[in-house]
C-alpha atoms as a PDB file:
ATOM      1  CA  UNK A   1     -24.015  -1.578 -19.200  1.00  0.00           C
ATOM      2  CA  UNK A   2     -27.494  -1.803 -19.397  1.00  0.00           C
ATOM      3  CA  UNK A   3     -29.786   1.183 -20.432  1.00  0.00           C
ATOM      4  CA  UNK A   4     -33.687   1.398 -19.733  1.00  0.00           C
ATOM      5  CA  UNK A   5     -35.239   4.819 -21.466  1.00  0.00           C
ATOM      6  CA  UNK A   6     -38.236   7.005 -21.520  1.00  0.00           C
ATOM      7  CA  UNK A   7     -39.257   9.820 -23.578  1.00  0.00           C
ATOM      8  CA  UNK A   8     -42.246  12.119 -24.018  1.00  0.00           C
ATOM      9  CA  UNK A   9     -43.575  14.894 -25.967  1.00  0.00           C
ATOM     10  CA  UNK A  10     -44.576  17.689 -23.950  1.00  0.00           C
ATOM     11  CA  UNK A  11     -47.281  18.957 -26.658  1.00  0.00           C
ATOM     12  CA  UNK A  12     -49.632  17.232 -29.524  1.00  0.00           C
ATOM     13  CA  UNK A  13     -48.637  20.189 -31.723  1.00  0.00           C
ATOM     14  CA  UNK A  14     -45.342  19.699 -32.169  1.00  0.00           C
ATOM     15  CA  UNK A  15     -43.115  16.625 -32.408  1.00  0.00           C
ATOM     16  CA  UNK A  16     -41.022  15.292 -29.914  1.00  0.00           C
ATOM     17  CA  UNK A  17     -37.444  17.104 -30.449  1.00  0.00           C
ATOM     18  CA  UNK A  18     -35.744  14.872 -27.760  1.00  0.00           C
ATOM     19  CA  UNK A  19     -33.827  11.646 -29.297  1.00  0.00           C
ATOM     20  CA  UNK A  20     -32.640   9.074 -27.429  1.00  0.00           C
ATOM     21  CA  UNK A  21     -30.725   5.747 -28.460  1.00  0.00           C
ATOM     22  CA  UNK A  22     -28.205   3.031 -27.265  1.00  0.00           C
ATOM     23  CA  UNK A  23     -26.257  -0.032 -28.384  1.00  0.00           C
ATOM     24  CA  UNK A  24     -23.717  -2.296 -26.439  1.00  0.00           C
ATOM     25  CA  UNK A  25     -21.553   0.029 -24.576  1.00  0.00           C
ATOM     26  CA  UNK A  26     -23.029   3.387 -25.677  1.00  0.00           C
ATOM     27  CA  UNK A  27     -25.933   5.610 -25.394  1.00  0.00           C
ATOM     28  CA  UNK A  28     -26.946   9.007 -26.237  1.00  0.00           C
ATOM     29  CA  UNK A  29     -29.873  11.383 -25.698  1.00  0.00           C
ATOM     30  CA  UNK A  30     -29.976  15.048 -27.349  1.00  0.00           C
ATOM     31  CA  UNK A  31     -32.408  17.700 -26.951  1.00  0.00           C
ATOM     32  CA  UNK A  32     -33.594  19.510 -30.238  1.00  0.00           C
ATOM     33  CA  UNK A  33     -34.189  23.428 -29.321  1.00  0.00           C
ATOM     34  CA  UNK A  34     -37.591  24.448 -29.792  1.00  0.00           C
ATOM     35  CA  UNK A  35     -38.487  27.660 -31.073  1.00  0.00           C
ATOM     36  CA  UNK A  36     -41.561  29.015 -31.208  1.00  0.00           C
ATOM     37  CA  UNK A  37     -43.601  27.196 -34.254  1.00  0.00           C
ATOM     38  CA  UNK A  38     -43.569  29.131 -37.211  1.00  0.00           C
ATOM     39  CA  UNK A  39     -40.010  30.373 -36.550  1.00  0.00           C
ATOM     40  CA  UNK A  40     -37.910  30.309 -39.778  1.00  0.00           C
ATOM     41  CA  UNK A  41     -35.236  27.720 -39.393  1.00  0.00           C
ATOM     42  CA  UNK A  42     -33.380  28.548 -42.316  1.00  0.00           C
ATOM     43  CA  UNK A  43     -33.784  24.611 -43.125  1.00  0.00           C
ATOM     44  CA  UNK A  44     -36.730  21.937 -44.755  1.00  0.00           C
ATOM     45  CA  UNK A  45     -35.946  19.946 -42.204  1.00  0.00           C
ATOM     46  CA  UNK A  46     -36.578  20.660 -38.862  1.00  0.00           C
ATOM     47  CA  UNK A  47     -35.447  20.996 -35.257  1.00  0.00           C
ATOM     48  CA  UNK A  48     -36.818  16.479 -34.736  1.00  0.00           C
ATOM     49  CA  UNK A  49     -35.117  15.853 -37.751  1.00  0.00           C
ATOM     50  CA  UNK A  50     -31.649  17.385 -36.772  1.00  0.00           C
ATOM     51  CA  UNK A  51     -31.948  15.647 -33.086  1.00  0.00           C
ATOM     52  CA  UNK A  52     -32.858  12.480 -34.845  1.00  0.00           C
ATOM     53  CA  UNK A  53     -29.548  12.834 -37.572  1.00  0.00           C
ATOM     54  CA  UNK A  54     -26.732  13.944 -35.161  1.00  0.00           C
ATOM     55  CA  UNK A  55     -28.008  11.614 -32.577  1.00  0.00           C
ATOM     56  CA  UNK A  56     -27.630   8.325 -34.642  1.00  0.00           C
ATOM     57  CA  UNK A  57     -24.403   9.663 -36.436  1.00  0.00           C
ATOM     58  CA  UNK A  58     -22.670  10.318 -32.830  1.00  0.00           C
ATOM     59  CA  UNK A  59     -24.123   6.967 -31.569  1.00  0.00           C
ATOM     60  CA  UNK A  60     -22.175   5.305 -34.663  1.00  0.00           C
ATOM     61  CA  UNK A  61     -19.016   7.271 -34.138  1.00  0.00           C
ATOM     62  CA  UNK A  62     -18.638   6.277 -30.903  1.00  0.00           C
ATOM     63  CA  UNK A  63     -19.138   2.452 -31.459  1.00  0.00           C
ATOM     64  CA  UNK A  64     -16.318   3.143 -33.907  1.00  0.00           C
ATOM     65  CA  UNK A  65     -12.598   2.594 -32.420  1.00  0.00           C
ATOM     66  CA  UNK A  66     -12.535   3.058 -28.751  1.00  0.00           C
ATOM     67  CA  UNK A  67      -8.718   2.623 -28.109  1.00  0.00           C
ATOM     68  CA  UNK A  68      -7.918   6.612 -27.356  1.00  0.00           C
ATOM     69  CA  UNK A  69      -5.855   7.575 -24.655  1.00  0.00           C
ATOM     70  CA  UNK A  70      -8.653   8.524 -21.177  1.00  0.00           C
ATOM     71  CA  UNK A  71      -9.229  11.794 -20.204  1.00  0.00           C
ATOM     72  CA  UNK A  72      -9.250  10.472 -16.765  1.00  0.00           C
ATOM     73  CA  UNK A  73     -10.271  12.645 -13.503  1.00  0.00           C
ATOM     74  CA  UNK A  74     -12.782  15.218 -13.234  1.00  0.00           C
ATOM     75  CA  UNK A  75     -15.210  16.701 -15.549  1.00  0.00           C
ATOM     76  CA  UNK A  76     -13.059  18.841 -17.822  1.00  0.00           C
ATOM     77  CA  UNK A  77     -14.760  22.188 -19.656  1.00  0.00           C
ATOM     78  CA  UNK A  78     -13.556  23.214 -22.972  1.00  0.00           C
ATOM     79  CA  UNK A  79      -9.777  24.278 -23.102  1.00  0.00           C
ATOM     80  CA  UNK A  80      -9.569  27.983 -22.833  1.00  0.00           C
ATOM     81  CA  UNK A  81      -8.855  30.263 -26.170  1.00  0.00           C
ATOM     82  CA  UNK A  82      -9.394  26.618 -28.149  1.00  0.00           C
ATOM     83  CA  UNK A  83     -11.675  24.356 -29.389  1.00  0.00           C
ATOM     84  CA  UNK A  84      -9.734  21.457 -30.043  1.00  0.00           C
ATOM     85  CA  UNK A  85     -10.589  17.647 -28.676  1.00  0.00           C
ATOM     86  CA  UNK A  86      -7.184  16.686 -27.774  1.00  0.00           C
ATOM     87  CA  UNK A  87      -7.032  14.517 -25.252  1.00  0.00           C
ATOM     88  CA  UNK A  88     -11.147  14.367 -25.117  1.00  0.00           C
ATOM     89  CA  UNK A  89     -12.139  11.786 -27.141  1.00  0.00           C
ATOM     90  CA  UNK A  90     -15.683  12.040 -27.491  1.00  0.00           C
ATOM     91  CA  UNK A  91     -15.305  15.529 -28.783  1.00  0.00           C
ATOM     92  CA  UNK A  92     -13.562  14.667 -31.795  1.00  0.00           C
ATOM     93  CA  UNK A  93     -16.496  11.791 -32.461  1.00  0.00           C
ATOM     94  CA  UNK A  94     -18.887  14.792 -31.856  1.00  0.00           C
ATOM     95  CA  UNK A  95     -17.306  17.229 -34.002  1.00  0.00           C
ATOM     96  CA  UNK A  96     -17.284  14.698 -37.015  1.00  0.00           C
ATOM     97  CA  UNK A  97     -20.554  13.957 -36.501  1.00  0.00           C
ATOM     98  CA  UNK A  98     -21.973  17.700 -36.326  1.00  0.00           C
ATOM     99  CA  UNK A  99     -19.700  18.145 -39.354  1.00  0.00           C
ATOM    100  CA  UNK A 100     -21.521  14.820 -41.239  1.00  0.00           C
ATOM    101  CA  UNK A 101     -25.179  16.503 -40.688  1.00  0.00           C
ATOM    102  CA  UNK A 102     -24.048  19.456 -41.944  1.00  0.00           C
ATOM    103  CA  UNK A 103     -22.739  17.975 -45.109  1.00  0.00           C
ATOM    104  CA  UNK A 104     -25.712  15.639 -45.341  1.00  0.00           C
ATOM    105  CA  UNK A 105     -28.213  19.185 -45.656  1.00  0.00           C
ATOM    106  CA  UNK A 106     -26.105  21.725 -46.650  1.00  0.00           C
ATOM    107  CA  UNK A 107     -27.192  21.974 -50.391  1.00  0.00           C
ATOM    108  CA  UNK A 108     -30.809  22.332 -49.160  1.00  0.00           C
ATOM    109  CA  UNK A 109     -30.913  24.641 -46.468  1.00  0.00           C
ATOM    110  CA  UNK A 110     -28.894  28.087 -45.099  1.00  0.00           C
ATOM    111  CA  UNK A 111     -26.829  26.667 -42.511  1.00  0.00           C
ATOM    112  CA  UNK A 112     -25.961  30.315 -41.683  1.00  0.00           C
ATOM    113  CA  UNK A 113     -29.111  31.008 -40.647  1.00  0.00           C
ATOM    114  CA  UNK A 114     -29.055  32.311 -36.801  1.00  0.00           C
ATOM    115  CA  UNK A 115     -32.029  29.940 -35.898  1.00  0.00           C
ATOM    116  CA  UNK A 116     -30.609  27.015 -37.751  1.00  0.00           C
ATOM    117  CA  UNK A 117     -31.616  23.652 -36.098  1.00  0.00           C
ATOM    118  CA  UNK A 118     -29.748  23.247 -32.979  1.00  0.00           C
ATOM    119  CA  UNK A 119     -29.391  20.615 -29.885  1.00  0.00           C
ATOM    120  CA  UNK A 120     -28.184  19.302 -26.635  1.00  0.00           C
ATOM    121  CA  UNK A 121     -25.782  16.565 -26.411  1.00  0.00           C
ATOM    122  CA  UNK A 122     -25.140  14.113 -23.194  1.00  0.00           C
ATOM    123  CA  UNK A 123     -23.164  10.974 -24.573  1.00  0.00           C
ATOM    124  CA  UNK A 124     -21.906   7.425 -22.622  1.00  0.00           C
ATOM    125  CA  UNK A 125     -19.737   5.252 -23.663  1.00  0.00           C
ATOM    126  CA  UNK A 126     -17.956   2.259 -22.226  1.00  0.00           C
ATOM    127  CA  UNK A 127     -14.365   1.585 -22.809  1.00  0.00           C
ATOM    128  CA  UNK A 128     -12.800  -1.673 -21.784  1.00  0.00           C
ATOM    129  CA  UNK A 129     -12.233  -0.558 -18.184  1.00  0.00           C
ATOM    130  CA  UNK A 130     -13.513   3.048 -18.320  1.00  0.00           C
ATOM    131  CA  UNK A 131     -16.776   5.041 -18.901  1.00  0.00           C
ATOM    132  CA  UNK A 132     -16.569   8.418 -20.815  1.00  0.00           C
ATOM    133  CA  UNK A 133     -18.948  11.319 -20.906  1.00  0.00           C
ATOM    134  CA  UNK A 134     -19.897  14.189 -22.500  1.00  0.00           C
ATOM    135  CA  UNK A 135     -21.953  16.935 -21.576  1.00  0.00           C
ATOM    136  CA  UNK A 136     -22.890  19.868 -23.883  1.00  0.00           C
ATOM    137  CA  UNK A 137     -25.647  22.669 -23.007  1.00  0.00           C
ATOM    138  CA  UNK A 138     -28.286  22.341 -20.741  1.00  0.00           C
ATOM    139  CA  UNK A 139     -29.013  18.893 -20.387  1.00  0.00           C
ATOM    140  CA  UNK A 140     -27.753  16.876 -17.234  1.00  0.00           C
ATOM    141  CA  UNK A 141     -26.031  13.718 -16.412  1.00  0.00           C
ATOM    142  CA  UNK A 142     -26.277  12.454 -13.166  1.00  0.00           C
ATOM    143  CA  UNK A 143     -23.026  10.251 -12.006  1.00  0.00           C
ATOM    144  CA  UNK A 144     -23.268   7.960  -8.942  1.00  0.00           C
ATOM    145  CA  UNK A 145     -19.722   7.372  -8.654  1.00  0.00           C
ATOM    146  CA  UNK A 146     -16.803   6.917  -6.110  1.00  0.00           C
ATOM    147  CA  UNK A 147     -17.743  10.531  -4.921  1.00  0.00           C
ATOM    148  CA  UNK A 148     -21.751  10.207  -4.638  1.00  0.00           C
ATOM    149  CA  UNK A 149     -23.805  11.799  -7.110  1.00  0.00           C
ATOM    150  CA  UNK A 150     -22.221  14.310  -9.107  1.00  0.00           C
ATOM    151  CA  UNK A 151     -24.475  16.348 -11.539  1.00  0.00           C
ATOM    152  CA  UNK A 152     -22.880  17.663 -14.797  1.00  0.00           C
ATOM    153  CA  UNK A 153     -24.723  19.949 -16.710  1.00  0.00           C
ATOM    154  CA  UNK A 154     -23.527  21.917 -19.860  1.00  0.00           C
ATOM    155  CA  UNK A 155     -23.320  25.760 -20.418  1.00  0.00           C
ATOM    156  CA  UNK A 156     -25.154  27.659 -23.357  1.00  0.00           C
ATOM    157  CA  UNK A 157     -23.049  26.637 -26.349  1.00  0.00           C
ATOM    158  CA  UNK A 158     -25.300  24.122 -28.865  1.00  0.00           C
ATOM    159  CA  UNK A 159     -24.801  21.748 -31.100  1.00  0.00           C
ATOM    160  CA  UNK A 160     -25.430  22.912 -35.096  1.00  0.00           C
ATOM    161  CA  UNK A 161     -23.608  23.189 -37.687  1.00  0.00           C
ATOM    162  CA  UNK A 162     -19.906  24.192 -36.643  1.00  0.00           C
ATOM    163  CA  UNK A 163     -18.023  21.416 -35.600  1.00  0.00           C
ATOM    164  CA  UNK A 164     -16.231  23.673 -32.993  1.00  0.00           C
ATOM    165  CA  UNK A 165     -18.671  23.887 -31.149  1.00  0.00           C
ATOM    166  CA  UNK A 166     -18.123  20.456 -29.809  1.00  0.00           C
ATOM    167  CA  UNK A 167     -14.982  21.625 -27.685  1.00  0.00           C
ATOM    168  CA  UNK A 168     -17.230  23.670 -25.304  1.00  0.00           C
ATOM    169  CA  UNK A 169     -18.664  19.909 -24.191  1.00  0.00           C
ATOM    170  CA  UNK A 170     -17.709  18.960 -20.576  1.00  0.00           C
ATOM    171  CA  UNK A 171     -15.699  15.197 -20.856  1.00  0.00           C
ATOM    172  CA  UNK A 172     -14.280  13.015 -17.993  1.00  0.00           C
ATOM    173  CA  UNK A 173     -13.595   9.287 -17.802  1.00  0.00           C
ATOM    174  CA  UNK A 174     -14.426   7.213 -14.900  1.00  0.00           C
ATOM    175  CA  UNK A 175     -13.049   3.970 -13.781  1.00  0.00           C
ATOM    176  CA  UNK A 176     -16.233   1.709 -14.730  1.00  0.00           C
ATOM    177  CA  UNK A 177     -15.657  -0.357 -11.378  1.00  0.00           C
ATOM    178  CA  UNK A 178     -16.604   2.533  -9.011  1.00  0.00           C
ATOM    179  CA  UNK A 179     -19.862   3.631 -11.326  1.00  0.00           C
ATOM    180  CA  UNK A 180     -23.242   2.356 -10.068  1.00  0.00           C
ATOM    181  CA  UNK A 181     -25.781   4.207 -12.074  1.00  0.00           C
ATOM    182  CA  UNK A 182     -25.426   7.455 -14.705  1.00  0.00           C
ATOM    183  CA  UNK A 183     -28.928   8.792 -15.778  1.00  0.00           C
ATOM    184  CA  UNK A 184     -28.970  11.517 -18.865  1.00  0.00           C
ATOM    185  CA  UNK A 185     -31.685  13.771 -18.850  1.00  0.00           C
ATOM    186  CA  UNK A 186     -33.231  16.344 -21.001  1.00  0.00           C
ATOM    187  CA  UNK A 187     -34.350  19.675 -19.207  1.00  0.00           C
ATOM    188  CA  UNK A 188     -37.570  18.813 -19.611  1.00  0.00           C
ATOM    189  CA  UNK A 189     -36.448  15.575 -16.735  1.00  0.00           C
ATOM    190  CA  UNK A 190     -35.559  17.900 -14.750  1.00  0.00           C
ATOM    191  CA  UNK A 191     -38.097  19.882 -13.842  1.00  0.00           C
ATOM    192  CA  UNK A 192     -38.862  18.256 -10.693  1.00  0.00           C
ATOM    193  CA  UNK A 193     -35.689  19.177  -8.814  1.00  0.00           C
ATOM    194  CA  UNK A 194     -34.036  22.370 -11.095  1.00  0.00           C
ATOM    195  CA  UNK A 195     -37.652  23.966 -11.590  1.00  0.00           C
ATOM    196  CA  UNK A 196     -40.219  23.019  -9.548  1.00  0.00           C
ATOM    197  CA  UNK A 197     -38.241  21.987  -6.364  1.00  0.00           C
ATOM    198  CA  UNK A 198     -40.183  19.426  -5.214  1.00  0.00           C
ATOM    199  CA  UNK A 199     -37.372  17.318  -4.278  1.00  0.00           C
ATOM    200  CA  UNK A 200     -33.385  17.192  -4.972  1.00  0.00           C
ATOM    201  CA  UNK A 201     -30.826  15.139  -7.755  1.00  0.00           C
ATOM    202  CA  UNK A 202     -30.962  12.213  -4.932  1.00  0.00           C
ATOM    203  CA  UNK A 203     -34.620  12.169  -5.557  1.00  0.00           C
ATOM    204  CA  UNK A 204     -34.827  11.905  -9.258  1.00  0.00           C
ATOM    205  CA  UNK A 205     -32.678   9.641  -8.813  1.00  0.00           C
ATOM    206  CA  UNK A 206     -34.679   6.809  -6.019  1.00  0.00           C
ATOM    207  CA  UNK A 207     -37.863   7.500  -8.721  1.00  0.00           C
ATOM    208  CA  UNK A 208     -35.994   6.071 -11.590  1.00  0.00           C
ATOM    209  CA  UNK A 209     -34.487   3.115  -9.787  1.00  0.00           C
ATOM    210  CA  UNK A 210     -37.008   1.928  -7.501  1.00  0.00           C
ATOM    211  CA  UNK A 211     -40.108   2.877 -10.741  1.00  0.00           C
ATOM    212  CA  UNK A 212     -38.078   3.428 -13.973  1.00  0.00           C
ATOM    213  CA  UNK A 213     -37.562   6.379 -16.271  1.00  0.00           C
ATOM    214  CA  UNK A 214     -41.193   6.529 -16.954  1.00  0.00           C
ATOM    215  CA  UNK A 215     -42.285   7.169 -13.840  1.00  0.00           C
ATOM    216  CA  UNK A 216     -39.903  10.050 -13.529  1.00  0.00           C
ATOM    217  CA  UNK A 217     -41.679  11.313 -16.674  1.00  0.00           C
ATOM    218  CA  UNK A 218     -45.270  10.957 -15.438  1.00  0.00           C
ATOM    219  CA  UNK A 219     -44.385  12.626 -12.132  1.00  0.00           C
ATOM    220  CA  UNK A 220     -42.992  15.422 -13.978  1.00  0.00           C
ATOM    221  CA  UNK A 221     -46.507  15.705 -15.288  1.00  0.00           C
ATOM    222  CA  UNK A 222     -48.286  15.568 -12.720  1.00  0.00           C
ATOM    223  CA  UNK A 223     -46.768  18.471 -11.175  1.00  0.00           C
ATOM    224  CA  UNK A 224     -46.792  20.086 -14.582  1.00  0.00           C
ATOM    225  CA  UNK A 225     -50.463  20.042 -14.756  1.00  0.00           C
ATOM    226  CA  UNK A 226     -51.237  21.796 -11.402  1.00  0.00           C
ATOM    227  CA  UNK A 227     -49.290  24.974 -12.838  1.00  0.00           C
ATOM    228  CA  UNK A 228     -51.297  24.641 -16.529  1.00  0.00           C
ATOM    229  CA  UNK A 229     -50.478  28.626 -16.888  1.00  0.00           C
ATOM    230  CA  UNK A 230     -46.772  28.627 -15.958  1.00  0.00           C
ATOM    231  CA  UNK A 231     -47.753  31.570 -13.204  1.00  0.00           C
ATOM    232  CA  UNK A 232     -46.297  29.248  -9.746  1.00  0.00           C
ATOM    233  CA  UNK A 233     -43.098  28.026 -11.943  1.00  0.00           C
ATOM    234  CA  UNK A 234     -43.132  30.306 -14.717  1.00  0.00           C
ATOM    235  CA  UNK A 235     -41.538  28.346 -17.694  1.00  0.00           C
ATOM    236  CA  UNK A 236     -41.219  29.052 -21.602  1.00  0.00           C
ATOM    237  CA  UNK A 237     -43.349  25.877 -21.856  1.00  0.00           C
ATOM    238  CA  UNK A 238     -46.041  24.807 -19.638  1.00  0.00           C
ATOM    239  CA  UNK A 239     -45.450  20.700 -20.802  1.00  0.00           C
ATOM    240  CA  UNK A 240     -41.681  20.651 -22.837  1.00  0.00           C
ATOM    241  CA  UNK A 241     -40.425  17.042 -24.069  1.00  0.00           C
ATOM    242  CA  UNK A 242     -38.814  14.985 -21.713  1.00  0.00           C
ATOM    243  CA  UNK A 243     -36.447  12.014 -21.741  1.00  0.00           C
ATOM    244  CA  UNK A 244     -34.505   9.993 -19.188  1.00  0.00           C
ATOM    245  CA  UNK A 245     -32.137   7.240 -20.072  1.00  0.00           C
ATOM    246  CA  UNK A 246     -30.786   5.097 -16.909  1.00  0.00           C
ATOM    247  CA  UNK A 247     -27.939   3.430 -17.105  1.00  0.00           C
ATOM    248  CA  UNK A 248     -26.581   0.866 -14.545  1.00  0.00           C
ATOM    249  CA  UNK A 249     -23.700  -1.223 -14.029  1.00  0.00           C
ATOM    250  CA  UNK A 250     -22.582  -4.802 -13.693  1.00  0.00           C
END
């Protein structure tokens, strides 16, 4: 697998609460959720700084041990009444990695706090043969696969400090033979086909391969800054951080 990224800020006054990383066989991109500054977190830390710790623990965990039975077929949503990871892999390694940042800040901030740092999750990984996935909240991954281009995006569960929340991810495993490309992107990637509609999935898609992930980005901006107000698209956030990663296949 090989993985080309891009990420942005999408304002000077805050710092960019995307995160994305990668090592042989695995990558993972999260997207911290940004409240309005001066919002009382309940925690010294901050939104960047959560992104930033779950993203490198998962990226660990799931370089560590990949000999699990697959979850193979379709995307699979989170087993109804339950919030367990059997047979889903890379909920279990999310779980124990919500559950380590927890641990790692619990003695200096209120973990119960309703606006307690918080993020999306889209995680790769290869696995001898097969490629899993995991999808949780509104982020996307974009799967050209042996059906075309399937888009899998999360529902409105987050990532924070209860493990359990990790078993309302979407998972599937993929043969790796009939995967071309896979690119994980942050809402604020999106934008161009979910928001502003000036062209489809397909299209994010040609930008990134025929210009790379950064040209995606500076698109995205483009069109961004003819709407400074938010009145044509309205939007929480005139400019939000964006980040594509683009992974393609041997």
């Amino acid at each position: 697998m090989r993985v080309s990224w891009a990420t942005d800020q999408g304002s000077p006054a805050r710092r960019n609460e995307d995160f994305v990383a990668a090592a042989p066989g695995a990558v993972v991109v999260l997207d911290g959720c940004g409240l309005p500054l001066g919002t009382d977190l309940g925690c010294v830390h901050g939104t960047a700084w959560y992104a930033r710790s779950l993203g490198t623990r998962l990226l660990a965990r799931l370089l560590d041990g990949v000999n699990e039975a697959p979850q193979a077929g379709p995307p699979v949503g989170p087993p109804e009444g339950a919030h367990r990871p059997a047979g889903r892999p890379l909920v279990g390694r999310l779980a124990g990695a919500i559950a380590d940042v927890a641990a790692s800040h619990r003695a200096t901030c209120d973990l119960r706090h309703p606006a307690t740092p918080a993020a999306t999750v889209l995680a790769l990984r290869v696995r001898g043969d097969l490629l899993d996935y995991l999808v949780l909240a509104d982020s996307t991954l974009l799967l050209d696969g042996p059906d075309g281009l399937q888009t899998v995006t999360g529902g409105h569960v987050y990532a924070a400090a209860d493990p359990a929340a990790a078993g309302h991810a979407i998972t599937g495993t993929v043969p790796l033979r009939d995967v071309r490309r896979v690119l994980l992107l942050t809402d604020g990637a999106t934008r161009l086909a979910d928001l502003f509609g000036v062209t489809g999935w397909a299209g994010l898609v040609e930008i990134v391969e025929g210009q790379g992930p950064a040209a995606l980005v500076a698109r995205t901006r483009e069109v961004e800054h003819t709407d400074p107000r938010a009145v044509r698209w309205p939007r929480s956030k005139p400019h939000d951080d964006a980040t594509v990663a683009y992974c393609t296949f041997r």
